[in-house]
C-alpha atoms as a PDB file:
ATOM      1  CA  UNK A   1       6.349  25.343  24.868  1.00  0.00           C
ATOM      2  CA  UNK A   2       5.280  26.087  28.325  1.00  0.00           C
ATOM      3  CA  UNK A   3       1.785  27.361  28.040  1.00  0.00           C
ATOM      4  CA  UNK A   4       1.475  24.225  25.785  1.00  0.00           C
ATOM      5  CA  UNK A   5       2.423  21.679  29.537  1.00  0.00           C
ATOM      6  CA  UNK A   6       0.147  23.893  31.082  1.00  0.00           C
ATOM      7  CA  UNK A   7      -2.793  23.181  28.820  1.00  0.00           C
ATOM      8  CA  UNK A   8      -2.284  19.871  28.438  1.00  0.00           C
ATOM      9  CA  UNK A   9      -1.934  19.961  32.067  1.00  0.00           C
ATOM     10  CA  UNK A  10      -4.840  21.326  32.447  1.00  0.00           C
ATOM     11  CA  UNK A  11      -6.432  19.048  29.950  1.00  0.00           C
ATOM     12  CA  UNK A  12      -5.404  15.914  31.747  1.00  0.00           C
ATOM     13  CA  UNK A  13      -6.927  17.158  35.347  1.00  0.00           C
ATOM     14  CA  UNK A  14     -10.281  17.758  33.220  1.00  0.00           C
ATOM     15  CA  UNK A  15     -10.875  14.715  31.913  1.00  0.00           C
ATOM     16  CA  UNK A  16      -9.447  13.045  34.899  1.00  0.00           C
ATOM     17  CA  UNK A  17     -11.760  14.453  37.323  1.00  0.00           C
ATOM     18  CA  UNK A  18     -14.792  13.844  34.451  1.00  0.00           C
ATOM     19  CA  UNK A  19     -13.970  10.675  34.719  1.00  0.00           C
ATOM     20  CA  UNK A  20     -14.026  10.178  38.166  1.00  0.00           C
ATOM     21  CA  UNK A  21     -17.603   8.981  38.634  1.00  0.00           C
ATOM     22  CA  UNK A  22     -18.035  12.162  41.237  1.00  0.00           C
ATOM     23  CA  UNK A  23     -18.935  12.406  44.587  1.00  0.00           C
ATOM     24  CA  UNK A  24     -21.397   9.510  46.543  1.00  0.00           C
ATOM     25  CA  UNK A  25     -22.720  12.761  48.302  1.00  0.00           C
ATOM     26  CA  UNK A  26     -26.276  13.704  46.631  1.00  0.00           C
ATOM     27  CA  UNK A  27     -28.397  16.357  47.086  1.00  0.00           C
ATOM     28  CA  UNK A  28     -32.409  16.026  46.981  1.00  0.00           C
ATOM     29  CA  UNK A  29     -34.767  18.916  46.765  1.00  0.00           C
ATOM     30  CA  UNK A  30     -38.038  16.774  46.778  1.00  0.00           C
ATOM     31  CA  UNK A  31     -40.877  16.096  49.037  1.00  0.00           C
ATOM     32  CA  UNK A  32     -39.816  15.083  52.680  1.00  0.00           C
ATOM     33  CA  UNK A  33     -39.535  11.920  53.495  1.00  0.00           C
ATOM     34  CA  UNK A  34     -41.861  11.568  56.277  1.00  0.00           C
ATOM     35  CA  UNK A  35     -41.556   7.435  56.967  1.00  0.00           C
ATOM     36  CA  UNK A  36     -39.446   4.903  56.027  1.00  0.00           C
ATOM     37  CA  UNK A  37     -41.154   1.299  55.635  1.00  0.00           C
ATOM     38  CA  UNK A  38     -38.946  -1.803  55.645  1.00  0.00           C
ATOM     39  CA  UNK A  39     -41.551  -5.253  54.605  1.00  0.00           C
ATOM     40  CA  UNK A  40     -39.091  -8.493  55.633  1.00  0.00           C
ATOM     41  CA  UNK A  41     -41.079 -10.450  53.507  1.00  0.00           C
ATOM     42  CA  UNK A  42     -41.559  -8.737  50.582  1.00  0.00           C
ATOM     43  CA  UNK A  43     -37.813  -7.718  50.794  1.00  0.00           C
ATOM     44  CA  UNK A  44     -39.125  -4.474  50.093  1.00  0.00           C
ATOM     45  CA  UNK A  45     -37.625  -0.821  51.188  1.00  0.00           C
ATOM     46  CA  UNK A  46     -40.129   2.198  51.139  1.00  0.00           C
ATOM     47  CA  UNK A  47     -39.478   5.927  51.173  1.00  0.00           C
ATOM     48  CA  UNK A  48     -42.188   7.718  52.129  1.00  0.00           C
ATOM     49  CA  UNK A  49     -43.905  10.905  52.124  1.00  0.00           C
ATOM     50  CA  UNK A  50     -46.832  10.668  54.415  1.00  0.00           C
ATOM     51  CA  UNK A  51     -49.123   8.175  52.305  1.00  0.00           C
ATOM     52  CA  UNK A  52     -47.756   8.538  48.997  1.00  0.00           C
ATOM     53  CA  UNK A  53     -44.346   6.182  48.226  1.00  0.00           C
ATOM     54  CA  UNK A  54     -41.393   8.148  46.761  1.00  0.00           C
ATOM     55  CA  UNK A  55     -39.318   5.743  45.973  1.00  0.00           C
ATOM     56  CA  UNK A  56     -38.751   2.099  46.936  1.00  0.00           C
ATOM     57  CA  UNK A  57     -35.934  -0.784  46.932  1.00  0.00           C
ATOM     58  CA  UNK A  58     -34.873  -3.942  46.921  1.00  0.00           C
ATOM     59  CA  UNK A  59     -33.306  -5.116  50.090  1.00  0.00           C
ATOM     60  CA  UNK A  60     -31.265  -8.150  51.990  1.00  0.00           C
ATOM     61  CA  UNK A  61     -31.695  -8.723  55.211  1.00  0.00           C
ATOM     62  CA  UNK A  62     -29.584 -10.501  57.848  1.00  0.00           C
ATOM     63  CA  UNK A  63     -28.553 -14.304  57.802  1.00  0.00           C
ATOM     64  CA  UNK A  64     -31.169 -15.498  60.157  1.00  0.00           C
ATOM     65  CA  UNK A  65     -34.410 -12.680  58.558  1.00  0.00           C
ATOM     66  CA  UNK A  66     -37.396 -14.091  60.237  1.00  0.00           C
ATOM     67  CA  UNK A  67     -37.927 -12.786  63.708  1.00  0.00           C
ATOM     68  CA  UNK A  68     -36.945 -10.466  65.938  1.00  0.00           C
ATOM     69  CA  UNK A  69     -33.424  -9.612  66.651  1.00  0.00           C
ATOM     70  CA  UNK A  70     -33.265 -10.619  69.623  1.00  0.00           C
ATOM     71  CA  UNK A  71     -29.391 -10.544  70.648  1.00  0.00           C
ATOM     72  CA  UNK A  72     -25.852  -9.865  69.599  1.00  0.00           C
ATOM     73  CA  UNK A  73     -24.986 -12.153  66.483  1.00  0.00           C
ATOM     74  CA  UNK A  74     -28.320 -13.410  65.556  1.00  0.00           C
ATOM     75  CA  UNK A  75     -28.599 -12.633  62.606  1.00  0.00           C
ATOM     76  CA  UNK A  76     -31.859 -11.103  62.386  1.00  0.00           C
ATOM     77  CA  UNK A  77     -32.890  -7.384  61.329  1.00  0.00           C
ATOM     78  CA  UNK A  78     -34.504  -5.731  64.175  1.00  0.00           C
ATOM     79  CA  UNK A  79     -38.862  -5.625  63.845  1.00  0.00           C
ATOM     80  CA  UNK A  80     -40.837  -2.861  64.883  1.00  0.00           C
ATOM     81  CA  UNK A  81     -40.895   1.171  64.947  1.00  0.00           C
ATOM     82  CA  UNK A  82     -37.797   3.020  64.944  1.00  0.00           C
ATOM     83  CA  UNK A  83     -35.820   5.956  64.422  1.00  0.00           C
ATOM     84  CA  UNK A  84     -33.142   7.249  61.462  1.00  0.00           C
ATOM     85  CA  UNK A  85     -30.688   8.998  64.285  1.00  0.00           C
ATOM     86  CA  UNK A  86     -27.526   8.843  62.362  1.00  0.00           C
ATOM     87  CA  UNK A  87     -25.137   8.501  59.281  1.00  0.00           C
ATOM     88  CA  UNK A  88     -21.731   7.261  58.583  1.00  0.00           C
ATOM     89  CA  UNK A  89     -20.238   9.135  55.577  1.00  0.00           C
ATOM     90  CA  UNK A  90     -17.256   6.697  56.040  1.00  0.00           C
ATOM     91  CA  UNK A  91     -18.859   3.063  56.749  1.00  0.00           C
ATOM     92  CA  UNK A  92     -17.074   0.306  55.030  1.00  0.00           C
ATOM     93  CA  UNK A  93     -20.648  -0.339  53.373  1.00  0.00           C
ATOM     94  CA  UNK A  94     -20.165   2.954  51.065  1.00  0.00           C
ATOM     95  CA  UNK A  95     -22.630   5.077  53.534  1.00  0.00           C
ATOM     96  CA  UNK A  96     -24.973   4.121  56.108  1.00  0.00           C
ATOM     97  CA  UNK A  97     -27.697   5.355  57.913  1.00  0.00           C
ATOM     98  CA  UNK A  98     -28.583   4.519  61.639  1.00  0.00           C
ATOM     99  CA  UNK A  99     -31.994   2.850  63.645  1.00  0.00           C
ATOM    100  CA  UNK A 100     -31.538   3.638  66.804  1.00  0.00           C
ATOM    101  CA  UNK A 101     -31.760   0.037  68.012  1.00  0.00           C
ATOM    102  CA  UNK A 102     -32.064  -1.299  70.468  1.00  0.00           C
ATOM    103  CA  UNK A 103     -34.525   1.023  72.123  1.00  0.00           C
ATOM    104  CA  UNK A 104     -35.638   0.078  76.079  1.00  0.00           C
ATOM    105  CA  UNK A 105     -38.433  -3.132  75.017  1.00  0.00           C
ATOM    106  CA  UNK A 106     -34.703  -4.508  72.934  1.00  0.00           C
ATOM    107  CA  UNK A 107     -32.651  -3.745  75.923  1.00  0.00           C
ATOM    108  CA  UNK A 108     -35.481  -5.602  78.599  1.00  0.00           C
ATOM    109  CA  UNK A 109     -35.836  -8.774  75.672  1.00  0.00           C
ATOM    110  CA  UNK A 110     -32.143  -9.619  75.665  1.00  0.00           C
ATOM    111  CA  UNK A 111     -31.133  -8.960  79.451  1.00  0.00           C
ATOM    112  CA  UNK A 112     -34.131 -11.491  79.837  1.00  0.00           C
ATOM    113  CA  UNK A 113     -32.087 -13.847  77.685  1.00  0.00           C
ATOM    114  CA  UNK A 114     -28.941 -13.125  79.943  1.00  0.00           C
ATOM    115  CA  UNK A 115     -27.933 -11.595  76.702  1.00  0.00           C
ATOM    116  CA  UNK A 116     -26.486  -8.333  74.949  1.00  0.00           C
ATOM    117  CA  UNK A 117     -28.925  -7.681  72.344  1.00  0.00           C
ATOM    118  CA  UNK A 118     -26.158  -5.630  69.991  1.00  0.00           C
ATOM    119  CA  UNK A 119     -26.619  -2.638  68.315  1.00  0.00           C
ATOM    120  CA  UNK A 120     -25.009  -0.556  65.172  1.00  0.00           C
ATOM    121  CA  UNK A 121     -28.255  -1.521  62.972  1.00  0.00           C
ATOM    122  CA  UNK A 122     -28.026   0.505  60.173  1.00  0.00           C
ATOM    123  CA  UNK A 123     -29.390   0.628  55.820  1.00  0.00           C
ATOM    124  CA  UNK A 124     -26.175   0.394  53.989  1.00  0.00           C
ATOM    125  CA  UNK A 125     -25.127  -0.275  50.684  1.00  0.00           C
ATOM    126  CA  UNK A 126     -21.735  -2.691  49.339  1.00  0.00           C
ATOM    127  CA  UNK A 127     -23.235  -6.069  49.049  1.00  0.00           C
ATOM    128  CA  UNK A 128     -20.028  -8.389  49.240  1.00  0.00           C
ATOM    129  CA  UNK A 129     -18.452  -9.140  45.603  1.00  0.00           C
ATOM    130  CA  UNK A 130     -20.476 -10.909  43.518  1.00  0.00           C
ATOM    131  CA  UNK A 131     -23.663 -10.352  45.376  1.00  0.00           C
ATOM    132  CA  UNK A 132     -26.368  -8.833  44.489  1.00  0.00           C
ATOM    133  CA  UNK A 133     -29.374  -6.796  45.798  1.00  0.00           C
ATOM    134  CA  UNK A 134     -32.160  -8.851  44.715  1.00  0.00           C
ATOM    135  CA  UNK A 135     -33.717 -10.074  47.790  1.00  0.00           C
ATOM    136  CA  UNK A 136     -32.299 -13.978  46.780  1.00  0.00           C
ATOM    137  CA  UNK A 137     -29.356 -14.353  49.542  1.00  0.00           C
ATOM    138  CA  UNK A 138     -29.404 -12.420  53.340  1.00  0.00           C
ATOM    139  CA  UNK A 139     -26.164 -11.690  54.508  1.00  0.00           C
ATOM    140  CA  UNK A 140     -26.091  -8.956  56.745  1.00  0.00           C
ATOM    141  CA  UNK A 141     -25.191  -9.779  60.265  1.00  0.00           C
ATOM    142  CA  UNK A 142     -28.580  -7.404  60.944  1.00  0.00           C
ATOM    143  CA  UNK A 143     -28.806  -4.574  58.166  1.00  0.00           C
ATOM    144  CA  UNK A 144     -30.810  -3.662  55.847  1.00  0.00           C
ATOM    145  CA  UNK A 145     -28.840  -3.438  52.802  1.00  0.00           C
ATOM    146  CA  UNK A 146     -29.047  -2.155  49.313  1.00  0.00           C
ATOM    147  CA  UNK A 147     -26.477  -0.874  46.412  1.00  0.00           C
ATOM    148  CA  UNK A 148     -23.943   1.642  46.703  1.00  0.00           C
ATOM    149  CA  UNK A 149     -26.014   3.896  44.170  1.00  0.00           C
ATOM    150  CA  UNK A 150     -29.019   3.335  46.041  1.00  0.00           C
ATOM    151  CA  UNK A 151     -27.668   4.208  49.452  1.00  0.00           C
ATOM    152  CA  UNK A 152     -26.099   7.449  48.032  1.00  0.00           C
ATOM    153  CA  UNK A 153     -29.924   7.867  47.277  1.00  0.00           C
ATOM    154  CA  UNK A 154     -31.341   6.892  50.300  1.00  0.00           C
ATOM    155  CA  UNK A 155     -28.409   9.465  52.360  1.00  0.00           C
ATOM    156  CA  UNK A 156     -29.332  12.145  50.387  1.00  0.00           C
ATOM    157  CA  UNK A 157     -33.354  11.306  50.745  1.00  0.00           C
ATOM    158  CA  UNK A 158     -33.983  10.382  54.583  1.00  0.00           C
ATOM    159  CA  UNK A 159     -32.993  12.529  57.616  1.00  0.00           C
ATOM    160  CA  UNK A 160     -32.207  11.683  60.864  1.00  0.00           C
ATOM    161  CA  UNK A 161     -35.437  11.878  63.024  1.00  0.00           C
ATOM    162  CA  UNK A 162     -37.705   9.880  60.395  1.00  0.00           C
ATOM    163  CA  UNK A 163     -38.942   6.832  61.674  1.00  0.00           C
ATOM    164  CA  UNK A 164     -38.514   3.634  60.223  1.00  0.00           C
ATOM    165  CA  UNK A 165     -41.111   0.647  60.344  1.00  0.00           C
ATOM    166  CA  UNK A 166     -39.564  -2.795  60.025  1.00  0.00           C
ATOM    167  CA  UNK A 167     -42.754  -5.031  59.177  1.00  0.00           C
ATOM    168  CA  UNK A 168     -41.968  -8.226  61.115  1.00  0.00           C
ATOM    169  CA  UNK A 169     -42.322 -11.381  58.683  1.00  0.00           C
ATOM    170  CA  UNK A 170     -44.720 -13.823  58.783  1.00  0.00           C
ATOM    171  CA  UNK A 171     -42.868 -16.130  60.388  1.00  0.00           C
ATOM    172  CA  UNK A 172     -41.817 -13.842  63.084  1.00  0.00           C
ATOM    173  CA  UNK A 173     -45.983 -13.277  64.047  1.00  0.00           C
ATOM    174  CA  UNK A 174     -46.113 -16.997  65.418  1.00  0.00           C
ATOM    175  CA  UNK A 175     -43.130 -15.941  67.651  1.00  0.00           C
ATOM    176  CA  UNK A 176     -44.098 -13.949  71.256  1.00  0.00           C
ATOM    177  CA  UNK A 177     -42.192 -11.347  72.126  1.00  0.00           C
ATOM    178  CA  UNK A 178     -40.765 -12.492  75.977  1.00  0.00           C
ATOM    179  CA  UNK A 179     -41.594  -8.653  77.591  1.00  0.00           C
ATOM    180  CA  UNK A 180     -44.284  -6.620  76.892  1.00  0.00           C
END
């Protein structure tokens, strides 16, 4: 009668942990990804590995996509070159990975505004319920975001140290930067 409990026991914490969808942590043993390239317009995310694309995504912006981000709460997604240089295992967007804006040309644009020109930029996944990652509604307040399963993806793929490149949109070319 006992060793039957402890099978069953053991039973029950098999299929339970089969079950349990397993960890958002994934491994990658393919070629380095040596550039990430975010199009605004396009809505497009590219992983890549010098010229050759490894993978690529759909993506939503923030509220206010086309131009710069130019300060705290605008809206926009930050345009330009950048850096991956760091990850949240525990965002409240499933994971995350970090651009390092602003960088010193962000910093000069916004105190130029009299403004704080924000940070904690960063490609995350958890669109809010009953979104969905299709490029047909920006929400972020200035992220570039894509699907839980993607971002596991993306974590696993990208290291901190590649640089990102956030094409600005066409919209945002008509617009001059205020410092050069």
């Amino acid at each position: 009668m006992k060793l039957t409990k402890i099978l069953m026991v053991l039973l029950a914490v098999t299929l339970v942990s089969a079950c349990g969808g397993g960890s958002k942590f994934k491994s990658y043993n393919g070629p380095e990804v040596t550039q990430v390239i975010v199009d605004k317009d396009a809505r497009r995310m590219y992983l890549m590995h010098n010229k050759r694309v490894l993978k690529h995504y759909p993506v939503q912006l923030g509220f206010q996509p086309d131009g710069h981000k130019q300060r705290e709460g605008d809206g926009r997604t930050p345009e330009g070159h950048y850096l991956i240089d760091k990850r949240n295992p525990n965002s409240k967007f499933h994971l995350s990975i970090g651009i390092n804006y602003p960088n010193e040309r962000d910093i000069a644009n916004a105190l130029a505004l009299g403004r704080d020109p924000g940070g904690d930029i960063f490609v995350h996944g958890g669109p809010p319920k009953g979104s969905r990652i299709d490029g047909s509604k920006d929400w972020t307040w200035g992220c570039i975001a894509v699907t839980d399963k993607q971002i596991e993806r993306i974590y696993a793929m990208v290291e901190n140290g590649t640089p990102i490149y956030i094409k600005p949109s066409r919209k945002s070319a008509m617009r001059p930067m205020l410092v050069n």
